[in-house]
PDB file of N, CA and C in Angstrom:
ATOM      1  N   UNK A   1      -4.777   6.466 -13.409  1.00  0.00           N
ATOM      2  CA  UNK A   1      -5.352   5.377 -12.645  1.00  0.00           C
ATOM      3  C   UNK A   1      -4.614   4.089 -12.981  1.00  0.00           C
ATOM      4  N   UNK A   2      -4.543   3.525 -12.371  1.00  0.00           N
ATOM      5  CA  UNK A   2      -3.836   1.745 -12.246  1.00  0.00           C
ATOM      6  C   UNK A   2      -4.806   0.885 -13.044  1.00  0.00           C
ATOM      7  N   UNK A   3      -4.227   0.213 -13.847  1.00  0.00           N
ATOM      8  CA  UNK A   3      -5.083  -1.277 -14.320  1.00  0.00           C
ATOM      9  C   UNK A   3      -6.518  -1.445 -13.804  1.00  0.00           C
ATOM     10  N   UNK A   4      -7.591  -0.795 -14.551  1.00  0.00           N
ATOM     11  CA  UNK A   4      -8.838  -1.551 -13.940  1.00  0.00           C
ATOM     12  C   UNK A   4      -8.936  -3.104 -13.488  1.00  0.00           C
ATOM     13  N   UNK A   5      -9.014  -3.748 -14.120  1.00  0.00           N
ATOM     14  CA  UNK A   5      -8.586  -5.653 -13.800  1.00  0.00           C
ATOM     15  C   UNK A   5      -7.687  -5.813 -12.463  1.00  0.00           C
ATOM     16  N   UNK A   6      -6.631  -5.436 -12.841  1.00  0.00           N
ATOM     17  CA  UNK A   6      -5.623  -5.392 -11.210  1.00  0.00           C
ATOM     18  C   UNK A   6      -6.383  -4.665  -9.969  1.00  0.00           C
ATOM     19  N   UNK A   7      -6.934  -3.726 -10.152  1.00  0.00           N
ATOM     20  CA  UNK A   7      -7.407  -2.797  -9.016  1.00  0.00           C
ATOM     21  C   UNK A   7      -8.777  -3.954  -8.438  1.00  0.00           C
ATOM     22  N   UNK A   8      -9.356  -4.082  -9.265  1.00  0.00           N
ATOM     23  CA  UNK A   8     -10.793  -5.037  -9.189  1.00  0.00           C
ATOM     24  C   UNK A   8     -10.295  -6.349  -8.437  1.00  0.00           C
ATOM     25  N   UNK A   9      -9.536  -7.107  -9.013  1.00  0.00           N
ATOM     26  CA  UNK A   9      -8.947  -7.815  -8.211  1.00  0.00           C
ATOM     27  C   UNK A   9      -8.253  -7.772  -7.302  1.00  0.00           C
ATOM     28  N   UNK A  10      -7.257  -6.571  -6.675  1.00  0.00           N
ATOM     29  CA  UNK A  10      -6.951  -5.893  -5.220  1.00  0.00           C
ATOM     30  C   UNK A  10      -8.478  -5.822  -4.323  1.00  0.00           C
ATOM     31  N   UNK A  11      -9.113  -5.683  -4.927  1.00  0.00           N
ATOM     32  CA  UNK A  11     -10.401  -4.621  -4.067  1.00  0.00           C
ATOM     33  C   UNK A  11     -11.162  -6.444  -3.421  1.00  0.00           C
ATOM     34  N   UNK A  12     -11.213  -7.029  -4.482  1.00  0.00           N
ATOM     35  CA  UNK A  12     -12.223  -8.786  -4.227  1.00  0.00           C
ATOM     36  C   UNK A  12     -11.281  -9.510  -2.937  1.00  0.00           C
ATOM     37  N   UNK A  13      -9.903  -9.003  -2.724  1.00  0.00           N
ATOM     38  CA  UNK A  13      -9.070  -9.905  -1.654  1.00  0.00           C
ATOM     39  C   UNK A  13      -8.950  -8.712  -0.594  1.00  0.00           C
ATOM     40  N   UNK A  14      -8.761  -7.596  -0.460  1.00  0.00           N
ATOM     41  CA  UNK A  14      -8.292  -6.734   0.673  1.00  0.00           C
ATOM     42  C   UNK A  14      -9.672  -5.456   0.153  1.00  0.00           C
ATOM     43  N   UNK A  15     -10.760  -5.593  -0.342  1.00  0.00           N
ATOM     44  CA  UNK A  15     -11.744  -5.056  -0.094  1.00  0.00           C
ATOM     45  C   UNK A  15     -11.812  -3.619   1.002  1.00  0.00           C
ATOM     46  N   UNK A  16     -12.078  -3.219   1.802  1.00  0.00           N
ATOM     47  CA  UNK A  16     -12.397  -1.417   2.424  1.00  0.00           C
ATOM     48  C   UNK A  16     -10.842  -1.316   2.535  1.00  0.00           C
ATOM     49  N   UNK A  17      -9.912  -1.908   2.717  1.00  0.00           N
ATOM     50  CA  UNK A  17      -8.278  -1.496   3.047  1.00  0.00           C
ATOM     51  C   UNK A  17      -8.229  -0.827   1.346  1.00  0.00           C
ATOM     52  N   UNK A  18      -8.382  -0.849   0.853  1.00  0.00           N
ATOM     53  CA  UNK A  18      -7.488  -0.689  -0.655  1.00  0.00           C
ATOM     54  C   UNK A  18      -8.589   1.104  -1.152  1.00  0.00           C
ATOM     55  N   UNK A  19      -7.601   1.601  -0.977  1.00  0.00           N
ATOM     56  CA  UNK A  19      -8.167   3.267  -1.585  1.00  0.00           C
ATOM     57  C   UNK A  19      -8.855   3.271  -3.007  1.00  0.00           C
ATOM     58  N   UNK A  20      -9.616   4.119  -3.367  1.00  0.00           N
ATOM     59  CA  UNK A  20     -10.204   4.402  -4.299  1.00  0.00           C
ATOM     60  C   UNK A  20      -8.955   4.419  -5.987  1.00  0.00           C
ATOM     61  N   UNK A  21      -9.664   3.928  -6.753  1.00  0.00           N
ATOM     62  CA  UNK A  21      -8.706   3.576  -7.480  1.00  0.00           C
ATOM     63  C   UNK A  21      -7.715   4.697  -8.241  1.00  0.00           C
ATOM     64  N   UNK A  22      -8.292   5.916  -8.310  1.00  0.00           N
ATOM     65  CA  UNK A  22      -7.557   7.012  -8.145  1.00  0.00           C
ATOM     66  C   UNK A  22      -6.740   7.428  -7.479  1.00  0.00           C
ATOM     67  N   UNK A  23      -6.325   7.095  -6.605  1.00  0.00           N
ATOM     68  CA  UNK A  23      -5.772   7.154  -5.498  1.00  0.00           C
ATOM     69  C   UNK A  23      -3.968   6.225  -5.345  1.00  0.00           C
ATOM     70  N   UNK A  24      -4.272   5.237  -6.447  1.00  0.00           N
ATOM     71  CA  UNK A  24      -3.023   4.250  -7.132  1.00  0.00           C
ATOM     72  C   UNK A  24      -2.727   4.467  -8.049  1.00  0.00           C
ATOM     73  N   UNK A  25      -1.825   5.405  -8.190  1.00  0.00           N
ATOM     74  CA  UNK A  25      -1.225   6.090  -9.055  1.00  0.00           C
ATOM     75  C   UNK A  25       0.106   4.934  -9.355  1.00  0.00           C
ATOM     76  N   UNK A  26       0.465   4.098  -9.990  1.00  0.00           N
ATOM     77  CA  UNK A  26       1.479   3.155 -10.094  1.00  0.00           C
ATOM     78  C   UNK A  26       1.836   3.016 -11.357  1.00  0.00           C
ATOM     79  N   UNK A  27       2.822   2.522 -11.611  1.00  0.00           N
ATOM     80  CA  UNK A  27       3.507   1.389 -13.040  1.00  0.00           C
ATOM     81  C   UNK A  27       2.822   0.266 -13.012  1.00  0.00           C
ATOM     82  N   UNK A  28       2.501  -0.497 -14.215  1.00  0.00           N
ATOM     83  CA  UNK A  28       2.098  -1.638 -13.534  1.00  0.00           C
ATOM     84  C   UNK A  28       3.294  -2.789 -13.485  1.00  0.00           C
ATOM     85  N   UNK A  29       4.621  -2.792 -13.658  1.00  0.00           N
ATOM     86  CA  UNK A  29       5.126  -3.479 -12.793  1.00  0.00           C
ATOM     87  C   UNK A  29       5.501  -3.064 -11.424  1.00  0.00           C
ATOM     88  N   UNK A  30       4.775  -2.301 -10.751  1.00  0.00           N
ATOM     89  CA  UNK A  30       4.595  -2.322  -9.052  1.00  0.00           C
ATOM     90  C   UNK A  30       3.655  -3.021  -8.615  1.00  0.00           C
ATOM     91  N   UNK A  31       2.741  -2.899  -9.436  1.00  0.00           N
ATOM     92  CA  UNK A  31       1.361  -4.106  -8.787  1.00  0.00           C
ATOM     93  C   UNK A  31       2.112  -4.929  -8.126  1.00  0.00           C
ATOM     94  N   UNK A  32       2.555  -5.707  -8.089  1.00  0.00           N
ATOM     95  CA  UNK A  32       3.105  -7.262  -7.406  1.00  0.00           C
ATOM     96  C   UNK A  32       3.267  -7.065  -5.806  1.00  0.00           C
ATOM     97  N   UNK A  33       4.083  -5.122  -5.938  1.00  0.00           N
ATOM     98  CA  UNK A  33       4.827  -5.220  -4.512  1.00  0.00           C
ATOM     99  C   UNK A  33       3.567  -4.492  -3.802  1.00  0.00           C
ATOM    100  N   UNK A  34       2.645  -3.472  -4.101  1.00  0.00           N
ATOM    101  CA  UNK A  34       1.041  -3.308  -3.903  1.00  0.00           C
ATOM    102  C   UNK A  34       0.212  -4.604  -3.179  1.00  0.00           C
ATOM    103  N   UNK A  35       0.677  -5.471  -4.328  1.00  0.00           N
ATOM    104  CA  UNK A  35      -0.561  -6.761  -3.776  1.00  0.00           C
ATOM    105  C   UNK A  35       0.324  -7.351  -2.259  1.00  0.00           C
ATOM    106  N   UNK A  36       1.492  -7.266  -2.634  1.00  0.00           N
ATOM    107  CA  UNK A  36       2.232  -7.949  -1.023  1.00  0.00           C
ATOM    108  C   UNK A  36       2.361  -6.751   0.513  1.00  0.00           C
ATOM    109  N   UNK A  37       1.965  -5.679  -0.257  1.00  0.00           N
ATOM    110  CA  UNK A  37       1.915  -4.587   0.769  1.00  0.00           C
ATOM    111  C   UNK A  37       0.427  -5.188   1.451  1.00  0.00           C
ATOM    112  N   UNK A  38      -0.382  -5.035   0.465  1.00  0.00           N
ATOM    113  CA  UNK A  38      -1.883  -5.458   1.658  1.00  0.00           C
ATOM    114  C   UNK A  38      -2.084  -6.714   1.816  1.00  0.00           C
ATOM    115  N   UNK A  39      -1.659  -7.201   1.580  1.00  0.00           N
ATOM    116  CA  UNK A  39      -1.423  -9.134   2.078  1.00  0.00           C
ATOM    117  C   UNK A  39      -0.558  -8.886   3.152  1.00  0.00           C
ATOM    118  N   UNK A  40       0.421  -7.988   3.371  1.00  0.00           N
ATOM    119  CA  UNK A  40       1.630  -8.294   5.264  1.00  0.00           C
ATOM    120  C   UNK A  40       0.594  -7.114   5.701  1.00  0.00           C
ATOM    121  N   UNK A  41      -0.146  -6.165   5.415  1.00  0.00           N
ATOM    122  CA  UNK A  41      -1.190  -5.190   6.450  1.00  0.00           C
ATOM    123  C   UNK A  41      -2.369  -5.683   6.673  1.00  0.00           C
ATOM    124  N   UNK A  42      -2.700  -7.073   6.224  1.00  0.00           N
ATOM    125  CA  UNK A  42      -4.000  -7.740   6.854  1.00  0.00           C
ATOM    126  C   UNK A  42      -3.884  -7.629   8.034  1.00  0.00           C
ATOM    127  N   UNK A  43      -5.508  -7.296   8.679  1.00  0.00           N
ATOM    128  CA  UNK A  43      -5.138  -7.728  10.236  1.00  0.00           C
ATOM    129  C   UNK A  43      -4.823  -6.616  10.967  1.00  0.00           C
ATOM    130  N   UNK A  44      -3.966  -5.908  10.347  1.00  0.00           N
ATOM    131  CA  UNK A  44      -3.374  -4.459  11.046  1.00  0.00           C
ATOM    132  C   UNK A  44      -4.465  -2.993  11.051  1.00  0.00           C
ATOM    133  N   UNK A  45      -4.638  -2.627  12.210  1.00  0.00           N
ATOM    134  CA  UNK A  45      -5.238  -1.088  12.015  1.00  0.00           C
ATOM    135  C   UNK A  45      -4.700  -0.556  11.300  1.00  0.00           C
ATOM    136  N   UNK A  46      -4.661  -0.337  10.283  1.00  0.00           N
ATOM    137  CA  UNK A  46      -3.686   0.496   9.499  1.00  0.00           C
ATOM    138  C   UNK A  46      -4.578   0.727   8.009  1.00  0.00           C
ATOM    139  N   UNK A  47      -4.987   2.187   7.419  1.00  0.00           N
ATOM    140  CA  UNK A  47      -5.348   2.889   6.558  1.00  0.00           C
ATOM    141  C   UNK A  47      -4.575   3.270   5.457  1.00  0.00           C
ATOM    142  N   UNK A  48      -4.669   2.747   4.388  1.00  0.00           N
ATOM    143  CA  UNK A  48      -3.836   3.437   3.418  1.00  0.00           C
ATOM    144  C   UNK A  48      -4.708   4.339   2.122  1.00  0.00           C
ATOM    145  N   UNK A  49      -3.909   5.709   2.534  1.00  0.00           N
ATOM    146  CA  UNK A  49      -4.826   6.190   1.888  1.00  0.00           C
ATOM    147  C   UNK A  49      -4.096   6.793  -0.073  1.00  0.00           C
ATOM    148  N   UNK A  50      -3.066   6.549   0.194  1.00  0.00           N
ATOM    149  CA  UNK A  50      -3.229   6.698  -1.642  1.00  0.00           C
ATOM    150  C   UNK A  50      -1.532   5.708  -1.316  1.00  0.00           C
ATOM    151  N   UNK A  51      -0.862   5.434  -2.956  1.00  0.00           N
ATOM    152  CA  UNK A  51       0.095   5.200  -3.286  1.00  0.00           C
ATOM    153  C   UNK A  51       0.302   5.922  -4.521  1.00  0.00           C
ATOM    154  N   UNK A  52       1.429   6.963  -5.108  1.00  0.00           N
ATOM    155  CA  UNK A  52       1.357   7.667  -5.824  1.00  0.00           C
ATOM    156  C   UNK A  52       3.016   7.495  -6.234  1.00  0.00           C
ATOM    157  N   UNK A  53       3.206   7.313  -7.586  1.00  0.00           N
ATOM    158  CA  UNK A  53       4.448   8.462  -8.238  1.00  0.00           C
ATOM    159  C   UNK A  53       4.307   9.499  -8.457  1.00  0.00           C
ATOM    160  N   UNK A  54       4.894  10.021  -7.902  1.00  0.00           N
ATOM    161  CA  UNK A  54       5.560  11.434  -7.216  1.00  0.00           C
ATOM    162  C   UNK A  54       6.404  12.664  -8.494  1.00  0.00           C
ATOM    163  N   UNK A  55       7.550  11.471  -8.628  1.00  0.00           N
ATOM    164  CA  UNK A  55       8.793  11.822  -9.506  1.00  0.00           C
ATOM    165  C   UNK A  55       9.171  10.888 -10.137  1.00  0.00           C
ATOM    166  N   UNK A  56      10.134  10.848 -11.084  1.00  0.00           N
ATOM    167  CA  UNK A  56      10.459   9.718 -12.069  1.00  0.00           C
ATOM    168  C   UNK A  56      11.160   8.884 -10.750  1.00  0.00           C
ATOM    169  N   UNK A  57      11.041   7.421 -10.211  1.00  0.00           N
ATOM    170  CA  UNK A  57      11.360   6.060  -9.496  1.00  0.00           C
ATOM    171  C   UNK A  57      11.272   6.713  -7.511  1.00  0.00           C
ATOM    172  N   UNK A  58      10.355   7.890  -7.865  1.00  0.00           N
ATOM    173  CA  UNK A  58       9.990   8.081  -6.340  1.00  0.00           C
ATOM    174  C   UNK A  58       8.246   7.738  -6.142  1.00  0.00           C
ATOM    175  N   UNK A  59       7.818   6.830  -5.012  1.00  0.00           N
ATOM    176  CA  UNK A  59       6.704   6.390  -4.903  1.00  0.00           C
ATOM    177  C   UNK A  59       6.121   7.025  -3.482  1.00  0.00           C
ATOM    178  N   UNK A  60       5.422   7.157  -3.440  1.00  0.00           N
ATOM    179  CA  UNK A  60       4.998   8.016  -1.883  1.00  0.00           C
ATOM    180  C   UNK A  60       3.408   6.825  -1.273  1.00  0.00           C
ATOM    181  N   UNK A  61       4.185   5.975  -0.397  1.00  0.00           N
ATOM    182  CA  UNK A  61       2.981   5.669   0.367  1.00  0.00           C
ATOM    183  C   UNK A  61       2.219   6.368   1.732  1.00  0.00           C
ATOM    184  N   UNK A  62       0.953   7.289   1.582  1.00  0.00           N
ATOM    185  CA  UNK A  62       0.552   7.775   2.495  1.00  0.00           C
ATOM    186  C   UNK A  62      -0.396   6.862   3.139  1.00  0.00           C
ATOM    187  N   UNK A  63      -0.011   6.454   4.869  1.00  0.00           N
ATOM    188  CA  UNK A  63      -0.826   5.289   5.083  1.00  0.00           C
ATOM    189  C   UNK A  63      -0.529   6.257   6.184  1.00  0.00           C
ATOM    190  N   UNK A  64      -1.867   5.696   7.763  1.00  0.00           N
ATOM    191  CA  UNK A  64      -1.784   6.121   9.142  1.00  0.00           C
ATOM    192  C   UNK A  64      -2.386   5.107   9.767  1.00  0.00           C
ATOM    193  N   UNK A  65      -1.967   5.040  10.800  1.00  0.00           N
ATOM    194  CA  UNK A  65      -1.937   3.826  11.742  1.00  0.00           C
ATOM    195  C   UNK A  65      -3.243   4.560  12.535  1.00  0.00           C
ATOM    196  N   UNK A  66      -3.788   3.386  13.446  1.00  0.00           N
ATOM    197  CA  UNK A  66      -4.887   4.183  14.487  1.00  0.00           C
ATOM    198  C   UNK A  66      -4.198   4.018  15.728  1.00  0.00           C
ATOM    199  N   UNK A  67      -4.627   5.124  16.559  1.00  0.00           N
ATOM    200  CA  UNK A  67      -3.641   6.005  17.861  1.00  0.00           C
ATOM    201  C   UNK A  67      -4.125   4.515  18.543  1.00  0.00           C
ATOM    202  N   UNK A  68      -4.846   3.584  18.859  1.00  0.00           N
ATOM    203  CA  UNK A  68      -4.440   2.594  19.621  1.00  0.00           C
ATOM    204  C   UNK A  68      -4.467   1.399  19.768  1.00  0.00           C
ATOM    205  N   UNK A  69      -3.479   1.200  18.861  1.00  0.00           N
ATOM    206  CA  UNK A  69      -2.175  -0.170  18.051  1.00  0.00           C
ATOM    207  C   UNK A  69      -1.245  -0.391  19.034  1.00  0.00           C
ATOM    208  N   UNK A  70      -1.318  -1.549  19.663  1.00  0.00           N
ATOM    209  CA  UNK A  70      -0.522  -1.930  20.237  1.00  0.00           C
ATOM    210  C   UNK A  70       1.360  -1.636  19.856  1.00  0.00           C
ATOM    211  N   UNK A  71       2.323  -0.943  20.650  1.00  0.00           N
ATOM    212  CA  UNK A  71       3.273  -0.740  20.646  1.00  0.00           C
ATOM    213  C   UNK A  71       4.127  -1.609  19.035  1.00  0.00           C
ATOM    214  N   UNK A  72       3.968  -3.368  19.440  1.00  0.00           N
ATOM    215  CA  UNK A  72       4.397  -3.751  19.018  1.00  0.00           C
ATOM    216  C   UNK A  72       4.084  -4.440  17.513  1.00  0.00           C
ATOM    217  N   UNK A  73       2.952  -4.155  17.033  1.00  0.00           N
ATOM    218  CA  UNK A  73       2.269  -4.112  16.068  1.00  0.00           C
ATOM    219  C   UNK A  73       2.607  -3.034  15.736  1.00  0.00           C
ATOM    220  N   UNK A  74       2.324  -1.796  16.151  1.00  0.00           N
ATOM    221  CA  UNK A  74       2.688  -0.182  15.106  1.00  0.00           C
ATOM    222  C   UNK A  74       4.225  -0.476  14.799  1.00  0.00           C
ATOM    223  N   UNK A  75       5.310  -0.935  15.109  1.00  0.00           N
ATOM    224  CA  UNK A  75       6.468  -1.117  14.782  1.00  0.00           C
ATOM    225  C   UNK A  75       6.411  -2.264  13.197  1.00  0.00           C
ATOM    226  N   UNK A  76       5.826  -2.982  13.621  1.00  0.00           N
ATOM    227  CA  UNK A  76       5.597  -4.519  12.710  1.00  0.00           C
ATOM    228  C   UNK A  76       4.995  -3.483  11.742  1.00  0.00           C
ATOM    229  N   UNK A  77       3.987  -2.682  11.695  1.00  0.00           N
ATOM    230  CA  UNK A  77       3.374  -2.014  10.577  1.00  0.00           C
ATOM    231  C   UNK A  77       4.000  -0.800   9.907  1.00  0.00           C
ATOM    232  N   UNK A  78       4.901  -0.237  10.723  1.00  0.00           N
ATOM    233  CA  UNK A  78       6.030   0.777  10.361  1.00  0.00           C
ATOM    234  C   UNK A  78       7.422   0.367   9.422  1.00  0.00           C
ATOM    235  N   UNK A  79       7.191  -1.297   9.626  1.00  0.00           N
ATOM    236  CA  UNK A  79       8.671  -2.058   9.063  1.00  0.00           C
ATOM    237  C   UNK A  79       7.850  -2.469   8.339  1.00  0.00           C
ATOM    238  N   UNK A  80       6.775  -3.065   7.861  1.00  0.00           N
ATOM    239  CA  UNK A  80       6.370  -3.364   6.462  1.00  0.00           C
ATOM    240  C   UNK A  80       6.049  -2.134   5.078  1.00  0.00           C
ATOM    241  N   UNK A  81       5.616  -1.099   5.350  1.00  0.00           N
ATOM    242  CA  UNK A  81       5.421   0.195   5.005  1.00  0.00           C
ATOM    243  C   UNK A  81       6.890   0.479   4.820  1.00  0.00           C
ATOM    244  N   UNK A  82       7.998   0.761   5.695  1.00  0.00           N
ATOM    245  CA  UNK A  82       8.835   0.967   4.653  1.00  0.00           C
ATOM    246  C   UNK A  82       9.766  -0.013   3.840  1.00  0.00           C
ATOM    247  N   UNK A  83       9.356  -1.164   4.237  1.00  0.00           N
ATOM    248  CA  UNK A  83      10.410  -2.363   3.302  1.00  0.00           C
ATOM    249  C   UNK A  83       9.505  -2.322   1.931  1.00  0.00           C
ATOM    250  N   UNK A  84       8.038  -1.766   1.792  1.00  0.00           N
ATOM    251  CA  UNK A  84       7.512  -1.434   0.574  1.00  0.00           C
ATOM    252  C   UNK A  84       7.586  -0.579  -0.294  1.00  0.00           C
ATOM    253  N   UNK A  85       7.914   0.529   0.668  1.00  0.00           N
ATOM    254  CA  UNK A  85       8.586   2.051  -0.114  1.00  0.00           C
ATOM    255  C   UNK A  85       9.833   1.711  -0.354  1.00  0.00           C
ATOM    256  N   UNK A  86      10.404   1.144   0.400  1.00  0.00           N
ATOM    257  CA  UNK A  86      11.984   0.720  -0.210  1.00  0.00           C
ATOM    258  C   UNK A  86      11.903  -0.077  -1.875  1.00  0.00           C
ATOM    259  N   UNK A  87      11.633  -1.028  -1.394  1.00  0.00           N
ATOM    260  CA  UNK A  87      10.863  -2.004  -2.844  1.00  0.00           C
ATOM    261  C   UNK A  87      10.059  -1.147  -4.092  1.00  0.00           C
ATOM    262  N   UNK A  88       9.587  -0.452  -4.054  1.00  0.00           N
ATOM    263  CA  UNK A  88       8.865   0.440  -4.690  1.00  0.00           C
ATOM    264  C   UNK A  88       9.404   1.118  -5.265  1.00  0.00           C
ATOM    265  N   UNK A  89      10.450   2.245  -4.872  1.00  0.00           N
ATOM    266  CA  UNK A  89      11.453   2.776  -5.651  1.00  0.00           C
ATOM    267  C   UNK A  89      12.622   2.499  -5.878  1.00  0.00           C
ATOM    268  N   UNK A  90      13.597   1.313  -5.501  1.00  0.00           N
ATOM    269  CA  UNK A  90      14.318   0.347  -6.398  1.00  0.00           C
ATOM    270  C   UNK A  90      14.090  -0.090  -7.730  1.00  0.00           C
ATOM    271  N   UNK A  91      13.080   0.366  -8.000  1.00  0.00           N
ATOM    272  CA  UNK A  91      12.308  -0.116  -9.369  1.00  0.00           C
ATOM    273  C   UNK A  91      12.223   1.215 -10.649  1.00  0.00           C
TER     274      UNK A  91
END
């Protein structure tokens, strides 16, 4: 599990978006890029349902969009999701 304190404080700013804390499987120097993942998915239909290491510097975000998201928003939410997985395992 991730940082109780960090998770508690994810949950008080992005509250029902943020998965069960089991579910954040992280380092805690990823927190940072976590907290900027649901700060650019405010607003967005978009579910994330775990963030996990996987393998040693592989991170797996499983998130799903809802079937009706405007075209150009599911793109905007498809390019933040992976500029986070990108960010995520650079690390």
């Amino acid at each position: 599990m991730s940082d109780p304190v960090w998770y508690r404080r994810l949950v008080s700013r992005h509250g029902d978006a943020v998965p069960a804390a089991e579910h954040l499987q992280i380092r805690p120097d990823l927190q940072p890029i976590v907290d900027d993942l649901f700060h650019a998915l405010a607003g967005y239909p978009v579910r994330v349902y775990s963030i996990s290491t996987r393998d040693e510097g592989l991170v797996i975000i499983d998130a799903r969009v809802q079937d009706d998201i405007a075209a150009a928003d599911k793109q905007t939410v498809y390019r933040i999701l992976e500029e986070a997985q990108e960010r995520l395992n650079d690390l």
